[in-house]
Protein backbone atom coordinates (compact mmCIF):
# COMPACT_ATOMS: atom_id res chain seq x y z
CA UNK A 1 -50.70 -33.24 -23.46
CA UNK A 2 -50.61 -34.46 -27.05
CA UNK A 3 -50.70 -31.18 -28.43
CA UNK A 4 -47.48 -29.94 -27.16
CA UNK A 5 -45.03 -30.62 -29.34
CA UNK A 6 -41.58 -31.69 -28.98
CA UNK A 7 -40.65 -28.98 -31.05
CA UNK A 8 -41.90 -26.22 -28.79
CA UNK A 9 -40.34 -28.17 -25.98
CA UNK A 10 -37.26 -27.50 -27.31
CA UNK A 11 -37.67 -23.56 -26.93
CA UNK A 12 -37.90 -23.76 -22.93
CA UNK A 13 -34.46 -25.73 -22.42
CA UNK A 14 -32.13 -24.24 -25.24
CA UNK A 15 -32.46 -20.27 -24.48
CA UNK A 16 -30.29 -20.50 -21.26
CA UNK A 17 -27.23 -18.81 -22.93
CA UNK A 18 -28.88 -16.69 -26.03
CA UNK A 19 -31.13 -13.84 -26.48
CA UNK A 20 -34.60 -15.64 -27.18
CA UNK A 21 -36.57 -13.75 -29.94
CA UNK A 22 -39.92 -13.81 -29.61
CA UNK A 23 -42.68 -12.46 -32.16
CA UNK A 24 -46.23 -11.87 -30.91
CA UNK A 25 -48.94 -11.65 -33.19
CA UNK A 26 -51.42 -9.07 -31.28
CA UNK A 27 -55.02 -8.81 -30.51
CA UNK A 28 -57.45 -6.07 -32.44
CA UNK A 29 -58.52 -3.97 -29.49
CA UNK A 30 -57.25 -1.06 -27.40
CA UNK A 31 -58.22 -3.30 -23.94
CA UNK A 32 -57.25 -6.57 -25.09
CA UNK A 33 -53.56 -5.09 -25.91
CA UNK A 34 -52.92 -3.30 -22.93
CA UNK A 35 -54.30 -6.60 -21.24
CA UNK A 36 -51.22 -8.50 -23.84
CA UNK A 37 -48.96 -6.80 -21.28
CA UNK A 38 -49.33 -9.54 -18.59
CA UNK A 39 -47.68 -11.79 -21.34
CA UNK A 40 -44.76 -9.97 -22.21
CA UNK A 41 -43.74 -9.22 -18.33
CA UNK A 42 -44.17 -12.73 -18.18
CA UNK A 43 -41.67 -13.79 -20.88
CA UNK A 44 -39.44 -11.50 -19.49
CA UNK A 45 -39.21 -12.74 -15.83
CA UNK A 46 -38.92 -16.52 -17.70
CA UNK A 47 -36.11 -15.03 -20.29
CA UNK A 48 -34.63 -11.92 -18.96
CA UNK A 49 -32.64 -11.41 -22.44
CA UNK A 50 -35.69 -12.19 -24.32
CA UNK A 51 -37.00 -9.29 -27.38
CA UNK A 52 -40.40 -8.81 -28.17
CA UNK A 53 -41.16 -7.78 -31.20
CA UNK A 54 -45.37 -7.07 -31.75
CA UNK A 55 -47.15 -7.57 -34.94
CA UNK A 56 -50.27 -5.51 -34.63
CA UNK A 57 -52.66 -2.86 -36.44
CA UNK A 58 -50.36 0.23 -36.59
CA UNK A 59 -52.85 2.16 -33.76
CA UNK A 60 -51.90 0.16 -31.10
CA UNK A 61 -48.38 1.72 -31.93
CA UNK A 62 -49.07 4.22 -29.25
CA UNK A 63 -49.64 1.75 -26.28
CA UNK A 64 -46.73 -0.47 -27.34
CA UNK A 65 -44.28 2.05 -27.18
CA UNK A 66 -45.48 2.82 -23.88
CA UNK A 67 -44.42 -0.83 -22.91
CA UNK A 68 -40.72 -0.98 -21.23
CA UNK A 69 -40.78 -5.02 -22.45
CA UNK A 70 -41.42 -4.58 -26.37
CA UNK A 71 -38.70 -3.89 -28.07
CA UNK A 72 -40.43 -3.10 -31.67
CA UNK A 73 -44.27 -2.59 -32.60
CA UNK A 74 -44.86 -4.31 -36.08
CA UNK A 75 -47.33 -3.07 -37.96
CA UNK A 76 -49.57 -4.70 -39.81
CA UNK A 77 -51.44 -3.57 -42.72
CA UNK A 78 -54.48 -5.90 -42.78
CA UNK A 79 -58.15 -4.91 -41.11
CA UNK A 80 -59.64 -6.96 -38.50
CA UNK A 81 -61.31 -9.94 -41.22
CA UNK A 82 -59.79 -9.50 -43.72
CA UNK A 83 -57.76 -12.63 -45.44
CA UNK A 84 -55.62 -11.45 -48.25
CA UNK A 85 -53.81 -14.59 -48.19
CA UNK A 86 -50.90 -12.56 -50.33
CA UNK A 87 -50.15 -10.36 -48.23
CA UNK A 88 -49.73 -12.97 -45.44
CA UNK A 89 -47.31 -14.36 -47.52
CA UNK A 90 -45.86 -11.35 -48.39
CA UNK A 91 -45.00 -10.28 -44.65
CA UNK A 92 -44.40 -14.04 -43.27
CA UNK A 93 -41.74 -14.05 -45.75
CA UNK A 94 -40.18 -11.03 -44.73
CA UNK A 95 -39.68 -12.30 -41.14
CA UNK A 96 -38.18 -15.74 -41.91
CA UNK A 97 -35.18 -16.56 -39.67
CA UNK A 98 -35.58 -14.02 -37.28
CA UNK A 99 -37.62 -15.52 -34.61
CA UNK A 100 -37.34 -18.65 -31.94
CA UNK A 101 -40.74 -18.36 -31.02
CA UNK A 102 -44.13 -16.81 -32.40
CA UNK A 103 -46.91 -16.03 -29.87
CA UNK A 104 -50.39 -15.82 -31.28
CA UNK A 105 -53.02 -14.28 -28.80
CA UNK A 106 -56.08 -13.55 -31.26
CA UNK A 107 -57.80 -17.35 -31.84
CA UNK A 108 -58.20 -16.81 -35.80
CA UNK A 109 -56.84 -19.38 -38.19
CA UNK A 110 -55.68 -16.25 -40.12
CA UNK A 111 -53.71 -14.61 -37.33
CA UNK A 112 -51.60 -18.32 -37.44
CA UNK A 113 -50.79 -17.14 -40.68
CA UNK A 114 -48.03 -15.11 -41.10
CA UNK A 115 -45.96 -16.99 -38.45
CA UNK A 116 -46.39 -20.17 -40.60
CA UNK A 117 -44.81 -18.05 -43.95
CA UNK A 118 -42.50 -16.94 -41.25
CA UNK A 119 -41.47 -20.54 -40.76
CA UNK A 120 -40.73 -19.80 -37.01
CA UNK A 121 -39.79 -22.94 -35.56
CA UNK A 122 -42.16 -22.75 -32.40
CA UNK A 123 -45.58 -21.51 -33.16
CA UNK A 124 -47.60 -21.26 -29.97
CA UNK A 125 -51.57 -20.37 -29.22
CA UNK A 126 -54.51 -21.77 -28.47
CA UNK A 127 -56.14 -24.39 -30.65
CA UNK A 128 -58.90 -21.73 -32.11
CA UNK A 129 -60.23 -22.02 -35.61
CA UNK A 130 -58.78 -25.61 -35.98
CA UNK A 131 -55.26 -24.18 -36.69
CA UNK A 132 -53.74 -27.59 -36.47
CA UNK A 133 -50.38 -27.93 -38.78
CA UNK A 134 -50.19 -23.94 -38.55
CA UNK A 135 -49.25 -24.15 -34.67
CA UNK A 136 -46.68 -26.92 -33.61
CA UNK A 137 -47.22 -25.98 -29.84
CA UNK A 138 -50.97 -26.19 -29.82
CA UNK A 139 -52.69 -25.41 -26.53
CA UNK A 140 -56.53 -26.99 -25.17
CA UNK A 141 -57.92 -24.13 -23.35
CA UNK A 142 -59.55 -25.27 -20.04
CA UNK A 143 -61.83 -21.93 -19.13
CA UNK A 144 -62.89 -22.91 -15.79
CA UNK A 145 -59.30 -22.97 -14.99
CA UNK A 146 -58.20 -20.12 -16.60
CA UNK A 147 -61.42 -17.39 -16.07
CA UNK A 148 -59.23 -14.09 -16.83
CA UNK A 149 -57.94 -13.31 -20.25
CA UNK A 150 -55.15 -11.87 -18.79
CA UNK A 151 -54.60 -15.77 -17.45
CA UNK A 152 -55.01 -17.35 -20.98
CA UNK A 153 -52.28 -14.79 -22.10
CA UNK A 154 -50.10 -15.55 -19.16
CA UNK A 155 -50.38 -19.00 -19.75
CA UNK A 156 -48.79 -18.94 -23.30
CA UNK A 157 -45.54 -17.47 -21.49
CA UNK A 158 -45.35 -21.70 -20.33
CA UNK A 159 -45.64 -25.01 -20.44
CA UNK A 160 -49.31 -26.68 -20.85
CA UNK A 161 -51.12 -26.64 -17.60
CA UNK A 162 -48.24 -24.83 -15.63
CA UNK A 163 -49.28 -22.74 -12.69
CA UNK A 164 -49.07 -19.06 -13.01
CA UNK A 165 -46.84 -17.34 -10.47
CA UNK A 166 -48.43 -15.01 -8.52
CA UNK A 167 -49.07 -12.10 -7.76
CA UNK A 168 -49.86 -11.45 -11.28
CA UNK A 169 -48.52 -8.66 -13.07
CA UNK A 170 -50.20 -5.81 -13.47
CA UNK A 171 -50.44 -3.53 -17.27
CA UNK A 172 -48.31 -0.35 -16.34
CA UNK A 173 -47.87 2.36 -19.58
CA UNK A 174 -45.16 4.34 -19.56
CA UNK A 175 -45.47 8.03 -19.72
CA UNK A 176 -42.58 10.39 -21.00
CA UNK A 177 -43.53 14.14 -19.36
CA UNK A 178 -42.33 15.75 -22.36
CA UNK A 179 -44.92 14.02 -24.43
CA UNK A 180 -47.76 14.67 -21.75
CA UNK A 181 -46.53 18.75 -21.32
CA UNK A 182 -47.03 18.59 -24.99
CA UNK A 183 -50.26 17.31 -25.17
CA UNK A 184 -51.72 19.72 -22.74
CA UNK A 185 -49.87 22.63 -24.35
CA UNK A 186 -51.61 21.64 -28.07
CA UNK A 187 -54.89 21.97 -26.36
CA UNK A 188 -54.94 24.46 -23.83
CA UNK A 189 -55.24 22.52 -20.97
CA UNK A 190 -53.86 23.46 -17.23
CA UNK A 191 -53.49 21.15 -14.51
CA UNK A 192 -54.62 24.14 -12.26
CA UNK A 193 -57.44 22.21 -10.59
CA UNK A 194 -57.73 18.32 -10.40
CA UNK A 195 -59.35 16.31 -13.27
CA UNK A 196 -62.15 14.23 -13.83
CA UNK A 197 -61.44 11.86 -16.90
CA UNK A 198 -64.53 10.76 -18.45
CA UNK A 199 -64.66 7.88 -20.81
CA UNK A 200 -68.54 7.65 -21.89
CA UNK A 201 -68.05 5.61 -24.90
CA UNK A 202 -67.83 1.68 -25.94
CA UNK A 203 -67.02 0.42 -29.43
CA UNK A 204 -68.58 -2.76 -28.18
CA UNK A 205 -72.08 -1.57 -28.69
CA UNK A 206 -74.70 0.29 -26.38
CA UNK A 207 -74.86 -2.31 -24.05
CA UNK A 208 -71.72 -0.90 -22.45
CA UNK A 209 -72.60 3.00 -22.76
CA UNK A 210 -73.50 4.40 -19.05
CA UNK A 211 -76.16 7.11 -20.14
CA UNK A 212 -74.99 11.10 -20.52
CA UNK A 213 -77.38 12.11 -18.16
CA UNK A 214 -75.42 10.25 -15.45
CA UNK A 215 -72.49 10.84 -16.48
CA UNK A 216 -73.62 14.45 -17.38
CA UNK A 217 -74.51 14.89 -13.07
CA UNK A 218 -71.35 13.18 -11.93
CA UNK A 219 -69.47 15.99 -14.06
CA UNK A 220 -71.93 18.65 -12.31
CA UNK A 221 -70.97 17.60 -8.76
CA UNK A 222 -67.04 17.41 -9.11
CA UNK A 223 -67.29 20.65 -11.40
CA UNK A 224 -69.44 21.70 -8.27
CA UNK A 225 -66.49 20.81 -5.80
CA UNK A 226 -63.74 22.57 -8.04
CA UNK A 227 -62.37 19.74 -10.25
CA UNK A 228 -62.38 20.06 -14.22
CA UNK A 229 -63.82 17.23 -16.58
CA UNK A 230 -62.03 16.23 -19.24
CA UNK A 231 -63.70 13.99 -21.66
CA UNK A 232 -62.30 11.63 -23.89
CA UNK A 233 -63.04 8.79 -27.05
CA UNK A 234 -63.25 8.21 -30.57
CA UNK A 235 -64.50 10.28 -33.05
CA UNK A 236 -67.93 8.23 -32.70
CA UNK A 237 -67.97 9.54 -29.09
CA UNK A 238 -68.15 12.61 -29.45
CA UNK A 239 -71.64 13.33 -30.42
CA UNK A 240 -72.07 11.39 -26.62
CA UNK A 241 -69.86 13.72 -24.98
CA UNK A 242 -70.77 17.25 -27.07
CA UNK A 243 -74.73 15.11 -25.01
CA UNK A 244 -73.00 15.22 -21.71
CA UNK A 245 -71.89 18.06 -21.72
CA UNK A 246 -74.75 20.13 -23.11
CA UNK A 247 -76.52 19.00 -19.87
CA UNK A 248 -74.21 21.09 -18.07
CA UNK A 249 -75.86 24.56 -17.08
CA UNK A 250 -73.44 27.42 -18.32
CA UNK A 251 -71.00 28.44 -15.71
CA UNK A 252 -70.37 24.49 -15.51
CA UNK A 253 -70.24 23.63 -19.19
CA UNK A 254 -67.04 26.05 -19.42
CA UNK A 255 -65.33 23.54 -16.74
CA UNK A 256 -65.42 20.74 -19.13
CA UNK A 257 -63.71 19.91 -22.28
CA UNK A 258 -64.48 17.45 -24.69
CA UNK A 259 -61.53 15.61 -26.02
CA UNK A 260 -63.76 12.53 -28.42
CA UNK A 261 -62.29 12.41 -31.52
CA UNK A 262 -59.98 15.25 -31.28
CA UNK A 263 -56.79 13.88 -29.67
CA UNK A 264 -54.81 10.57 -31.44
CA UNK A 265 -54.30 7.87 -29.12
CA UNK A 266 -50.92 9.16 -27.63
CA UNK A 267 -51.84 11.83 -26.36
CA UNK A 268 -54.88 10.38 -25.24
CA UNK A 269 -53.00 8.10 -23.19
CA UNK A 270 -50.31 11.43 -21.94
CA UNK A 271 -53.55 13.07 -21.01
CA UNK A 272 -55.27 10.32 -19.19
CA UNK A 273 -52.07 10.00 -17.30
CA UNK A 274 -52.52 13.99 -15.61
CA UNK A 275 -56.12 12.75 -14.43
CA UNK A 276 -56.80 12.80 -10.59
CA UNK A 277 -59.28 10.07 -11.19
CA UNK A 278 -61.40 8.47 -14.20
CA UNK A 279 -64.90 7.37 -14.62
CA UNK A 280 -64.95 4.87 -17.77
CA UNK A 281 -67.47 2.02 -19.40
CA UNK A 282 -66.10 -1.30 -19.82
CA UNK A 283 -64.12 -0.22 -22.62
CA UNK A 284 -60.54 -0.45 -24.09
CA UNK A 285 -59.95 3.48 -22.45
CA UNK A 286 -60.66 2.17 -19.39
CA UNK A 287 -57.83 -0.50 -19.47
CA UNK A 288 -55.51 2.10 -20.61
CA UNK A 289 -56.45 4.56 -17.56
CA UNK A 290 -56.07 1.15 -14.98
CA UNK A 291 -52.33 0.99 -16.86
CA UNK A 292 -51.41 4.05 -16.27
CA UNK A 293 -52.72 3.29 -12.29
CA UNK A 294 -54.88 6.38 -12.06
CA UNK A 295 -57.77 6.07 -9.68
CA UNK A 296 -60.59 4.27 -11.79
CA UNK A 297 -64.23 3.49 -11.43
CA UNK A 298 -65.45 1.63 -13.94
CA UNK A 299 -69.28 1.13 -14.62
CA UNK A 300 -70.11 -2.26 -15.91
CA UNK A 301 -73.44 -3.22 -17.52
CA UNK A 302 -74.08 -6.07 -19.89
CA UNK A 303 -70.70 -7.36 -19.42
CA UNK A 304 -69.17 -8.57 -16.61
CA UNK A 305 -65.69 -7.94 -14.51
CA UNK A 306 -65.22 -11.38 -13.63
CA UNK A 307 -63.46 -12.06 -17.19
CA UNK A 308 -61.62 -8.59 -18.17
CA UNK A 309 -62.05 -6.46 -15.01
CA UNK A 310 -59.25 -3.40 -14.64
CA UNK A 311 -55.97 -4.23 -13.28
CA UNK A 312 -54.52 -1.23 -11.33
CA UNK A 313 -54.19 -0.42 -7.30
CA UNK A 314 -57.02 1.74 -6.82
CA UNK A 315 -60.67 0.50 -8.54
CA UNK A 316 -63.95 0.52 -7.94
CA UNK A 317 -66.54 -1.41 -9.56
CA UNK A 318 -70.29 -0.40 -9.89
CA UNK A 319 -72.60 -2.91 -11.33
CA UNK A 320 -76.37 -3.77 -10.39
CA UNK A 321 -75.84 -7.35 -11.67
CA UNK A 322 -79.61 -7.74 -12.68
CA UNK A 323 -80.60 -11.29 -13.06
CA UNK A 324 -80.38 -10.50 -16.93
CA UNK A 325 -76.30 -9.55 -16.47
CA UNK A 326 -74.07 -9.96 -17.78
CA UNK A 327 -75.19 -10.73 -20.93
CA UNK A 328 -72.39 -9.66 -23.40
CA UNK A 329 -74.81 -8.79 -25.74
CA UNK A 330 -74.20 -5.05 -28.15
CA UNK A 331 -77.86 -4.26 -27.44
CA UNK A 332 -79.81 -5.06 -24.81
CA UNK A 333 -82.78 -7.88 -26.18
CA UNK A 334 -84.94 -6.63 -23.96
CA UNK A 335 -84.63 -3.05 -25.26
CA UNK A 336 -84.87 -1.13 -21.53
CA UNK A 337 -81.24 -1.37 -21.05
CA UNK A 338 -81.61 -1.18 -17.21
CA UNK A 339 -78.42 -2.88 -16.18
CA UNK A 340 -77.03 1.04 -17.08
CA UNK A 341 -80.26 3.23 -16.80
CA UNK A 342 -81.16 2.01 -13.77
CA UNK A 343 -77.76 2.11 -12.16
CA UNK A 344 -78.06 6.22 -10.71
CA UNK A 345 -74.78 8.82 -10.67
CA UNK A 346 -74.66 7.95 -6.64
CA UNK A 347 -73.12 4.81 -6.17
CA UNK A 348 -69.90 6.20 -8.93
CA UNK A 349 -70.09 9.30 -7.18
CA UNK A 350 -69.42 7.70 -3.86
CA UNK A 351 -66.72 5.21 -5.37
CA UNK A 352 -64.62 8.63 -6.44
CA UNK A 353 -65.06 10.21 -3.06
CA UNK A 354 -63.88 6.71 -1.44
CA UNK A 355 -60.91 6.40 -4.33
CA UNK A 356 -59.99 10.38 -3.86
CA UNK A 357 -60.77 11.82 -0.40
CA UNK A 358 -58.22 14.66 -1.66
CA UNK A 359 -57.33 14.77 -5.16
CA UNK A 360 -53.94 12.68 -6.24
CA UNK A 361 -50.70 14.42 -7.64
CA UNK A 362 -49.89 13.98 -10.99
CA UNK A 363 -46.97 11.58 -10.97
């Protein structure tokens, strides 16, 4: 292909007896990183000596350092859209000379920018925003060929239209039990009775959002058969959850916790790690409880599994896949929403007793 350079050639026949340093400019969301994983196991079965270093916005700290393959997360100070061509500079400058190779996953002409300042010699992503001169190893994207996003972030680990080894690699975080035995200590939380992780919330937009009152019944049966619900999102989510779990009769409602907005993302992920099985939205949690390989059903509604479905051992999917789905709109056009509202607290409830006849050990 013409737009591989012989420049970023180079980079796949002279690492044989060095270290290969490798900077990866990072994607914006929680799924999308822990997704960025398949990459960097990647790069390190092609270069076993290889470092990864991550530039990314400093929350994603959390799920980096849960990553055996990265050896530093970067972080950078800019919010998603914003130029401030200066402070590019500013921070391509400071990494001049320390990288062989820069690997950009977001498709933004600005994300190509600090690796140009950085004047690392191969600069590698897909062609985007017309980033042409800003990349030297600039790759054509063929989607019917690569469906996943995992795949198109595979595929930067080699050459232009290389085949992918299989089986791919799946996102695993890893947990420290110190770190989880602290996080339950902080907020009073026992591991006296299995637990039902909830994970009601999107960022994406309503379109993604299971109701509460489904999600409010699936907590009532497992309650019912002795589990505890734990509940967990952003700060936005936690009007949702406070919803779910006000439809809880008392004598139930006590069972259930609601963690939106109150833990940071650490010990979000320690927590999610002590759950005997999760029920999550398409959403950037529900990545993060498929890395940590706990038993997952994930409700999908406007958007579909066939491009960023969950990557662990034990998943279920529930979908109705109405002729109007997947959409991948925020809100639904037609305004009834019935990919979600129509899709009853049954069919999850029998994908958790399928996933966990008896509930799991915490590993």
């Amino acid at each position: 292909t013409p737009l591989y350079s012989s420049a970023a050639s180079d980079v796949y026949k002279r690492q044989s007896g060095k270290s290969m340093k490798i900077l990866i400019v990072g994607p914006s969301w929680v799924g999308d990183m822990v997704m960025a994983q398949t990459l960097f196991v990647c790069l390190k079965q092609r270069h076993p000596g290889c470092e990864i270093d991550v530039l990314a916005p400093e929350w994603s700290r959390p799920i980096l350092e849960r990553m055996p393959e990265v050896r530093a997360a970067l972080s950078f100070p800019l919010g998603h859209g914003v130029l401030d061509l200066a402070t590019r500079r500013r921070i391509g400058q400071s990494l001049a000379g320390q990288y062989d190779q820069a690997i950009l996953l977001p498709n933004s002409l600005k994300s190509a920018l600090v690796p140009f300042f950085a004047k690392v010699p191969t600069r590698t992503g897909w062609k985007g925003e017309m980033r042409y001169g800003l990349l030297n190893d600039i790759r054509k994207l063929d989607k019917e060929r690569l469906p996943l996003m995992i795949e198109r972030f595979m595929a930067l680990a080699y050459e232009p239209n290389a085949e992918l080894p299989k089986p791919y690699p799946q996102p695993r975080l890893a947990i420290d039990e110190a770190s989880r035995a602290a996080a339950l200590a902080r907020f009073g939380l026992s591991l006296d009775r299995p637990v039902l992780a909830l994970c009601p919330g999107a960022e994406f937009g309503e379109a993604k959002r299971w109701p509460a009152e489904h999600y409010s019944k699936v907590a009532e049966i497992k309650i019912r058969a002795g589990w505890q619900v734990w509940m967990f999102g952003s700060k936005n989510d936690h009007p949702g959850c406070e919803a779910i779990r006000e439809r809880l009769i008392p004598g139930l409602r006590e069972e259930s916790v609601n963690l939106a907005g109150e833990t940071s993302l650490a010990e979000a992920i320690d927590l999610l790690s002590a759950a005997a099985a999760v029920v999550s939205n398409d959403s950037g949690l529900m990545h993060v409880a498929a890395a940590l390989n706990r038993p997952l059903v994930a409700v999908y509604g406007s958007t579909s599994p066939q491009f960023t479905p969950p990557l662990a051992d034990q998943v279920e999917i529930v979908r109705l896949g109405l002729d109007c789905s997947p959409c991948f709109e925020r809100t639904c056009r037609f305004g009834h929403y019935n990919c979600l509202r129509e899709l009853k607290p049954r069919p999850v409830i029998e994908a958790l007793d399928r996933l966990v006849a008896d509930p799991v050990e915490v590993q």
